[in-house]
N, C-alpha and C. Protein backbone atom coordinates (compact mmCIF):
# COMPACT_ATOMS: atom_id res chain seq x y z
N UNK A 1 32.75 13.40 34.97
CA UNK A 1 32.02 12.29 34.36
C UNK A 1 31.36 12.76 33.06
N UNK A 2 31.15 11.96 31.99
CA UNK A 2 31.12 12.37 30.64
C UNK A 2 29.32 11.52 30.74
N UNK A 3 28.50 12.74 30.46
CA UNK A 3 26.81 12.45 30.43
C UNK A 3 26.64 11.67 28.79
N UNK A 4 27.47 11.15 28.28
CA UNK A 4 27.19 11.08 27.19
C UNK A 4 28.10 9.13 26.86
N UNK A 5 28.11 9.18 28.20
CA UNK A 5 28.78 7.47 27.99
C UNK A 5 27.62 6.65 28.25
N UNK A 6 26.82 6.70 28.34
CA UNK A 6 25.72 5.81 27.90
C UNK A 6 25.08 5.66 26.67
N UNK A 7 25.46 6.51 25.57
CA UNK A 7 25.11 6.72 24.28
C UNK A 7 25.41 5.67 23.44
N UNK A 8 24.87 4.57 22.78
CA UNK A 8 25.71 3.80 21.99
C UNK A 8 26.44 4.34 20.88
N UNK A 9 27.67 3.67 20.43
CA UNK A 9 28.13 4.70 19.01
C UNK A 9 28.36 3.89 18.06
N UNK A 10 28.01 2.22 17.97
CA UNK A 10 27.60 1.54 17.21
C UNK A 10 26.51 0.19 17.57
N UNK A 11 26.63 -0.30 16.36
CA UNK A 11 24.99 -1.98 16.90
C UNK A 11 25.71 -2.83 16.10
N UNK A 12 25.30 -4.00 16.92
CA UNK A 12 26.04 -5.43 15.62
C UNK A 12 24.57 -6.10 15.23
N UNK A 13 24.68 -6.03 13.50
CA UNK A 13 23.99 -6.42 12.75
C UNK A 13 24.65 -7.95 12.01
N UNK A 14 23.99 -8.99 12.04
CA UNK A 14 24.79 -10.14 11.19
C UNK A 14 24.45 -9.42 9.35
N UNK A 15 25.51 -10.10 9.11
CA UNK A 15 25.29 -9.93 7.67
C UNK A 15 24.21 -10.88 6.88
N UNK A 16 23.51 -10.86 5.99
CA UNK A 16 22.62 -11.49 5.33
C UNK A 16 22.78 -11.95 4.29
N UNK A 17 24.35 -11.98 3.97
CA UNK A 17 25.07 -12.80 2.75
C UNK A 17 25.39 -13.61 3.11
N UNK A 18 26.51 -13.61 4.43
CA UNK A 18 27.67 -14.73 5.31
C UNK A 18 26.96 -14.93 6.36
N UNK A 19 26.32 -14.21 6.87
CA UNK A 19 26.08 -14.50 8.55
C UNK A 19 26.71 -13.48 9.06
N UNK A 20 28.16 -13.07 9.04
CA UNK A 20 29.35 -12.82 10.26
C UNK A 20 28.01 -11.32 10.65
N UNK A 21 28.89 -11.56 12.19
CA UNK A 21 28.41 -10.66 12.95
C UNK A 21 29.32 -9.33 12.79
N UNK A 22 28.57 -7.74 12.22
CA UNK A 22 29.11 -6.68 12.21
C UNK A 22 29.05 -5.78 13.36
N UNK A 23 30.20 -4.85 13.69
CA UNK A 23 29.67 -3.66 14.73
C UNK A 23 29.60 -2.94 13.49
N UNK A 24 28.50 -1.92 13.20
CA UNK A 24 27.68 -0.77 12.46
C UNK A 24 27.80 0.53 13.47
N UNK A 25 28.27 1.81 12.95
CA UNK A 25 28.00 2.73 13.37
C UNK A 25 26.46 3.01 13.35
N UNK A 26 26.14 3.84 14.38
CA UNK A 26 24.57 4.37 14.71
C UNK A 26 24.82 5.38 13.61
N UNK A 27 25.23 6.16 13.21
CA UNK A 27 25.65 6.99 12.13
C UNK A 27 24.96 6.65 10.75
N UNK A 28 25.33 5.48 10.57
CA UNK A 28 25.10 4.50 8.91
C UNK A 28 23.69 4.10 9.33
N UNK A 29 22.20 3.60 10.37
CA UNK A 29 21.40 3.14 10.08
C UNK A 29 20.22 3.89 9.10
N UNK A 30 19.66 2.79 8.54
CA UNK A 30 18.77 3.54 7.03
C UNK A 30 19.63 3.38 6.28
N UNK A 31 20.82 3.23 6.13
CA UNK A 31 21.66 3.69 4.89
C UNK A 31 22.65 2.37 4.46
N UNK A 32 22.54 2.11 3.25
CA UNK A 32 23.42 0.88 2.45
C UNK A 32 24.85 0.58 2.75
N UNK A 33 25.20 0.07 3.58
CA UNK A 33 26.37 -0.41 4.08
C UNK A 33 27.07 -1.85 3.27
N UNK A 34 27.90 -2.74 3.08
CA UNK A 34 28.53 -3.66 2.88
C UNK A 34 29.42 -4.27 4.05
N UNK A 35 29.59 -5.45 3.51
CA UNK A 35 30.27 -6.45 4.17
C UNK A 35 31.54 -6.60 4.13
N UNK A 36 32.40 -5.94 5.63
CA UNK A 36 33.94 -6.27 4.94
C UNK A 36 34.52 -7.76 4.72
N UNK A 37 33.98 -8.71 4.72
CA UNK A 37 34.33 -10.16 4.86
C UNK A 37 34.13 -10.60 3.27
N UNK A 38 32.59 -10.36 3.08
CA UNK A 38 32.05 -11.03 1.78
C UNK A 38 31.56 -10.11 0.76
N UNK A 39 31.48 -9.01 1.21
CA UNK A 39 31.27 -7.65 0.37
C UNK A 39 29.99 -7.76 0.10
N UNK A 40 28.83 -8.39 0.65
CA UNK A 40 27.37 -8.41 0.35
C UNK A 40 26.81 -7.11 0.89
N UNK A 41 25.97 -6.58 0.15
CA UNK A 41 25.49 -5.10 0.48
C UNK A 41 24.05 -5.34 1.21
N UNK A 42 23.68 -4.35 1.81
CA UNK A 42 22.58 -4.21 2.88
C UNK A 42 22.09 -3.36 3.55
N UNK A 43 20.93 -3.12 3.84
CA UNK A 43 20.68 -1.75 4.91
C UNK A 43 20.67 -1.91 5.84
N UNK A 44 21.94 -1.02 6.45
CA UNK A 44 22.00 -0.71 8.41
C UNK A 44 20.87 -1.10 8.93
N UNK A 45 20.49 -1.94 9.86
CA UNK A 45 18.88 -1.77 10.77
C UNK A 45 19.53 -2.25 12.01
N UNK A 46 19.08 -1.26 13.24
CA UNK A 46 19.43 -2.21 14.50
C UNK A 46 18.39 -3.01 14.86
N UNK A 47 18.77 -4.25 14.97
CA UNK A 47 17.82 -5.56 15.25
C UNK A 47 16.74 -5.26 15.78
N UNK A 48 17.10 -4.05 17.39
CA UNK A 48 16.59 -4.56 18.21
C UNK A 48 14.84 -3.24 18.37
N UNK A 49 15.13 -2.68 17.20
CA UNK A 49 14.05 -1.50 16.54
C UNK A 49 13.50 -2.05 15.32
N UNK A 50 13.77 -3.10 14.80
CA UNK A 50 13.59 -3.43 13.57
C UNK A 50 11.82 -4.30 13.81
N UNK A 51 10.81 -4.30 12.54
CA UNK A 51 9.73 -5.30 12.76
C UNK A 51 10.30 -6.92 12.89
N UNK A 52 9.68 -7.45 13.35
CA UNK A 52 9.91 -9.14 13.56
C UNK A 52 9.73 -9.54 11.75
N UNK A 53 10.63 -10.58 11.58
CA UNK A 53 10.01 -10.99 10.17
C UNK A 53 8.60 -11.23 9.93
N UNK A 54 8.36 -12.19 11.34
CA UNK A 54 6.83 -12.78 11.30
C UNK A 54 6.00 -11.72 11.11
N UNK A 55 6.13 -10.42 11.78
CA UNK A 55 5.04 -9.07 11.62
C UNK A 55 4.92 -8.89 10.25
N UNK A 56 6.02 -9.30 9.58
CA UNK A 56 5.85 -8.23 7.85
C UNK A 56 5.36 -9.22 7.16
N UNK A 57 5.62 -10.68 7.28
CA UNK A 57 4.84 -11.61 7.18
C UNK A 57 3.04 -11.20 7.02
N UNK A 58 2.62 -11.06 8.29
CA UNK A 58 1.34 -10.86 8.84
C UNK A 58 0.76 -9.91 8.16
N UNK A 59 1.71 -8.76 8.13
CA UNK A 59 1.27 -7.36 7.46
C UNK A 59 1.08 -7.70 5.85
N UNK A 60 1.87 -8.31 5.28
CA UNK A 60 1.78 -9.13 3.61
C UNK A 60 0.45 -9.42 3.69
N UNK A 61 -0.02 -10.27 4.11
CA UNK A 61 -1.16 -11.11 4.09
C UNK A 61 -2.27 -10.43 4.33
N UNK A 62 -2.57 -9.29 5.18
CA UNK A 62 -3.44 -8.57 5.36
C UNK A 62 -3.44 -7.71 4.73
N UNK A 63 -2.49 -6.96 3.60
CA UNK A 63 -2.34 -5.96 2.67
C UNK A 63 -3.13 -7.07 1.18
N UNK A 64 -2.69 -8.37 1.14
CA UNK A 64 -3.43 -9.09 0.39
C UNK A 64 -4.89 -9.38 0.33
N UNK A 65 -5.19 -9.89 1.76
CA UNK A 65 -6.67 -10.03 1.53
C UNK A 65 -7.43 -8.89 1.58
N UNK A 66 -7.19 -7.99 1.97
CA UNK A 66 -7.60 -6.49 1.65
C UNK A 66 -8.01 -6.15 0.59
N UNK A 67 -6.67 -6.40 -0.38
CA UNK A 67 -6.63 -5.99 -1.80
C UNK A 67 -7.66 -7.15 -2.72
N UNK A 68 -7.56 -7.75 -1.96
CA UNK A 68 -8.43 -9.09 -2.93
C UNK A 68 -9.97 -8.96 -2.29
N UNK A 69 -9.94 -8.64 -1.19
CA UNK A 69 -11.50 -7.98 -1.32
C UNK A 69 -11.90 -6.80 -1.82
N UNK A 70 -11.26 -5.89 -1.89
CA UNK A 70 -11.72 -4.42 -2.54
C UNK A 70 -11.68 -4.64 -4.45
N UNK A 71 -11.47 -5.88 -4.41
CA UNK A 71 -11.24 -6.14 -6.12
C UNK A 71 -12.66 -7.04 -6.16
N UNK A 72 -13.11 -8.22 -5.07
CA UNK A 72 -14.03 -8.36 -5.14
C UNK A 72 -15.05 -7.91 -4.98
N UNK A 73 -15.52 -6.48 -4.48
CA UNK A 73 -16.45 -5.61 -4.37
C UNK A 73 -16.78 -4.99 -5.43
N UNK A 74 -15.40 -4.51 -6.28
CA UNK A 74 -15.34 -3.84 -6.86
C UNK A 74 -15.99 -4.90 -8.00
N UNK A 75 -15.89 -5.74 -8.54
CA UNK A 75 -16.32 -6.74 -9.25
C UNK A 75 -18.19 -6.88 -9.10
N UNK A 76 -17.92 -6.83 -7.65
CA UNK A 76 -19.61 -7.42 -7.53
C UNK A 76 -20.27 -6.25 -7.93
N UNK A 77 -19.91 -5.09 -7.39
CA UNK A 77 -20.25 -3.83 -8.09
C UNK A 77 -20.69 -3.50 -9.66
N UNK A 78 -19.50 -4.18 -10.16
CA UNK A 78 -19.70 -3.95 -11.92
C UNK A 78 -21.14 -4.63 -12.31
N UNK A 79 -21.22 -6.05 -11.29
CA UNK A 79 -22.00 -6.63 -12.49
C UNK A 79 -23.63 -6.95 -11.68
N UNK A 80 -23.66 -6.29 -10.61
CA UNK A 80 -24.97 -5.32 -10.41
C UNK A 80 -25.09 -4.21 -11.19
N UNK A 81 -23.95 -3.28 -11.80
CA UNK A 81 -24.91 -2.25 -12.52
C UNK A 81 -24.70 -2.88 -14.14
N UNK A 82 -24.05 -3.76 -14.43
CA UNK A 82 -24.39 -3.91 -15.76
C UNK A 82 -25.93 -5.02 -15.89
N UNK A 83 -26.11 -5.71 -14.61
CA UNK A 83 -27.62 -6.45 -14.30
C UNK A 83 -28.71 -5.40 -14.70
N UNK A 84 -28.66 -4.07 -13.97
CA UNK A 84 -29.79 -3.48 -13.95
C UNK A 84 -29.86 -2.69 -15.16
N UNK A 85 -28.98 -2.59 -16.10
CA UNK A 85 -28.98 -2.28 -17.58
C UNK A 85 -29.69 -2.85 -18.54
N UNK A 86 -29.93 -4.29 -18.10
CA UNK A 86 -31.24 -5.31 -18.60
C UNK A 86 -32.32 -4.60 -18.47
N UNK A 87 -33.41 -4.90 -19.59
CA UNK A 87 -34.51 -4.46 -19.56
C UNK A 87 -35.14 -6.13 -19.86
N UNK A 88 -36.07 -6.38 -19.56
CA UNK A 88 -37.15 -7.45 -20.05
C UNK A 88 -38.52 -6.78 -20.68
N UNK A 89 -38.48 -6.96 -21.82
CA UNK A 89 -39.55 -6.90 -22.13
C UNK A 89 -40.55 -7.43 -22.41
N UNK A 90 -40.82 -8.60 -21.81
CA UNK A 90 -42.09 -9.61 -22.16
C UNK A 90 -43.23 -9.21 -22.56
């Protein structure tokens, strides 16, 4: 008995040009493959390891408001120290 027949030795990925459904060697994932049907190019990912769209979605949005608060700090920051650069002299 061969310990090594449970190993997959490829994954079917649809294509993201046509649709059609590919078998992909485990060999090629990470790496720029094409379409023998429509010739649209793409990176190997097996589906079933891959993030959900909706996650990278989620992850976008929280890399955004992040960034848009550390710009608003950074803002409120400036113009407290250019405030206390005022002098009044009455």
């Amino acid at each position: 008995m061969n310990k090594f027949h449970d190993i997959p030795v490829s994954f079917h990925q649809g294509c993201p040009v046509c649709g059609r459904l590919l078998a992909i060697r485990v060999t090629l994932l990470g790496k720029r493959v094409y379409c023998q049907h429509c010739g649209g190019r793409f990176i190997a990912a097996d589906p079933s390891t891959a993030v959900p769209p909706s996650e990278r979605v989620q992850e976008r949005r929280v890399a955004d408001l992040i960034q848009r608060a550390e710009l608003a700090l950074q803002q409120a920051a400036d113009d407290t120290s250019s405030e206390s650069s005022w002098v009044d002299f009455r």
